[in-house]
Protein backbone atom coordinates (compact mmCIF):
# COMPACT_ATOMS: atom_id res chain seq x y z
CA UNK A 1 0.25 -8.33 20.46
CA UNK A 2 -1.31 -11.44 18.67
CA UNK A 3 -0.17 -12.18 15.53
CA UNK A 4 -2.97 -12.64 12.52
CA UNK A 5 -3.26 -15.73 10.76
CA UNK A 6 -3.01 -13.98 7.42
CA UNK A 7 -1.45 -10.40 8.27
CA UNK A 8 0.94 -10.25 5.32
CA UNK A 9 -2.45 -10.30 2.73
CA UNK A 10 -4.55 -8.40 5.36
CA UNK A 11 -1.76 -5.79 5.62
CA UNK A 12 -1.33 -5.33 2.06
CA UNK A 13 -5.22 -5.33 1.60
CA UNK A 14 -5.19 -2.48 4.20
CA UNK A 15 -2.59 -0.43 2.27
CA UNK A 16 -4.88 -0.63 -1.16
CA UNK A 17 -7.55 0.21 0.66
CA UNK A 18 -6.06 2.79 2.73
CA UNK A 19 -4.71 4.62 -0.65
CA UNK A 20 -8.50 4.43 -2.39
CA UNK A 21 -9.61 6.49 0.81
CA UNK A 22 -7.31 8.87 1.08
CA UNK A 23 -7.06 9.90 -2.56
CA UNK A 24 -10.95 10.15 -2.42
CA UNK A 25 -11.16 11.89 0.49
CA UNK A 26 -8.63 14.48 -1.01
CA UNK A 27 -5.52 13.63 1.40
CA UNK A 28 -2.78 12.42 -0.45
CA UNK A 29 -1.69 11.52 -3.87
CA UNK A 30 0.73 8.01 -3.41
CA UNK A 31 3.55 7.72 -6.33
CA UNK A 32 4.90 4.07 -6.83
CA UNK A 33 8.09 5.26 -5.42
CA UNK A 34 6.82 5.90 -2.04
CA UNK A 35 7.84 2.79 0.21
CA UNK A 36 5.30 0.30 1.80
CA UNK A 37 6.60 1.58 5.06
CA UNK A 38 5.80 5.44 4.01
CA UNK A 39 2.08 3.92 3.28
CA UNK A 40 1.62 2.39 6.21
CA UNK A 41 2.37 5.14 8.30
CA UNK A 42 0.28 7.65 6.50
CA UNK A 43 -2.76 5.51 6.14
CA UNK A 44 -2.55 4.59 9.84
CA UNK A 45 -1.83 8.58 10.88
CA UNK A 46 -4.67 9.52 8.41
CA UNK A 47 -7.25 6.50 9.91
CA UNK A 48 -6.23 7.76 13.32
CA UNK A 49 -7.14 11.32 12.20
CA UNK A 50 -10.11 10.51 11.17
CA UNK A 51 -11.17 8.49 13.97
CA UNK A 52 -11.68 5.39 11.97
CA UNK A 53 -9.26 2.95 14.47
CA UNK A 54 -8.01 3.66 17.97
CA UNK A 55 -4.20 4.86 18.42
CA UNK A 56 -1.73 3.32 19.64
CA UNK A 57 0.07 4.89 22.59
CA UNK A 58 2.57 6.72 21.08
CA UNK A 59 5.47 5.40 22.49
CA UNK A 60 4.98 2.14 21.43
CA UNK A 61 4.38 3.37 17.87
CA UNK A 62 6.31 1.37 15.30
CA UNK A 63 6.16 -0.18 12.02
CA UNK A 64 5.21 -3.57 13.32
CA UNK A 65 2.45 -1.81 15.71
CA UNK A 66 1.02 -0.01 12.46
CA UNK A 67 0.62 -3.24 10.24
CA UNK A 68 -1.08 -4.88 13.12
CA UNK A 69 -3.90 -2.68 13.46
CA UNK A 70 -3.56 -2.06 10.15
CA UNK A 71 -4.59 -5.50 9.59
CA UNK A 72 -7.16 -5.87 12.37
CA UNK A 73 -9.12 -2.93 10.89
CA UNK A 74 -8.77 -4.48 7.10
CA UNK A 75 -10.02 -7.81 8.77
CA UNK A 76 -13.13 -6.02 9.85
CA UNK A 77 -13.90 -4.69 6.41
């Protein structure tokens, strides 16, 4: 796994993002308590869901696998 130039920004852009769709699309209210780690594994489950990015096998699901293609798919936004 390559790491991104600017993941940090392109990870947090994904996150913003991620909420906007899934509060439109009716799937989840986020509170500012919930962690950045809770967010990034809900936006990735829900993207995955939806077919909007490819999974990741899941055993090598992890919190450093979901920012990357987290970022990769905010990158190509």
């Amino acid at each position: 796994m390559k790491k991104l130039e600017n993941e940090k920004e392109l990870v947090k852009k994904a996150i913003d993002i991620g909420i906007q769709y899934a509060q439109k699309r009716g799937a989840a209210e986020f509170e500012a308590s919930d962690s950045a780690n809770d967010k990034v594994e809900y936006i990735y489950r829900l993207l995955v869901h939806d077919k909007l990015i490819q999974p990741i096998p899941e055993i090598q699901v992890n919190q450093q696998s979901m920012r990357h293609k987290l970022a990769i798919w905010a990158s190509r936004l």
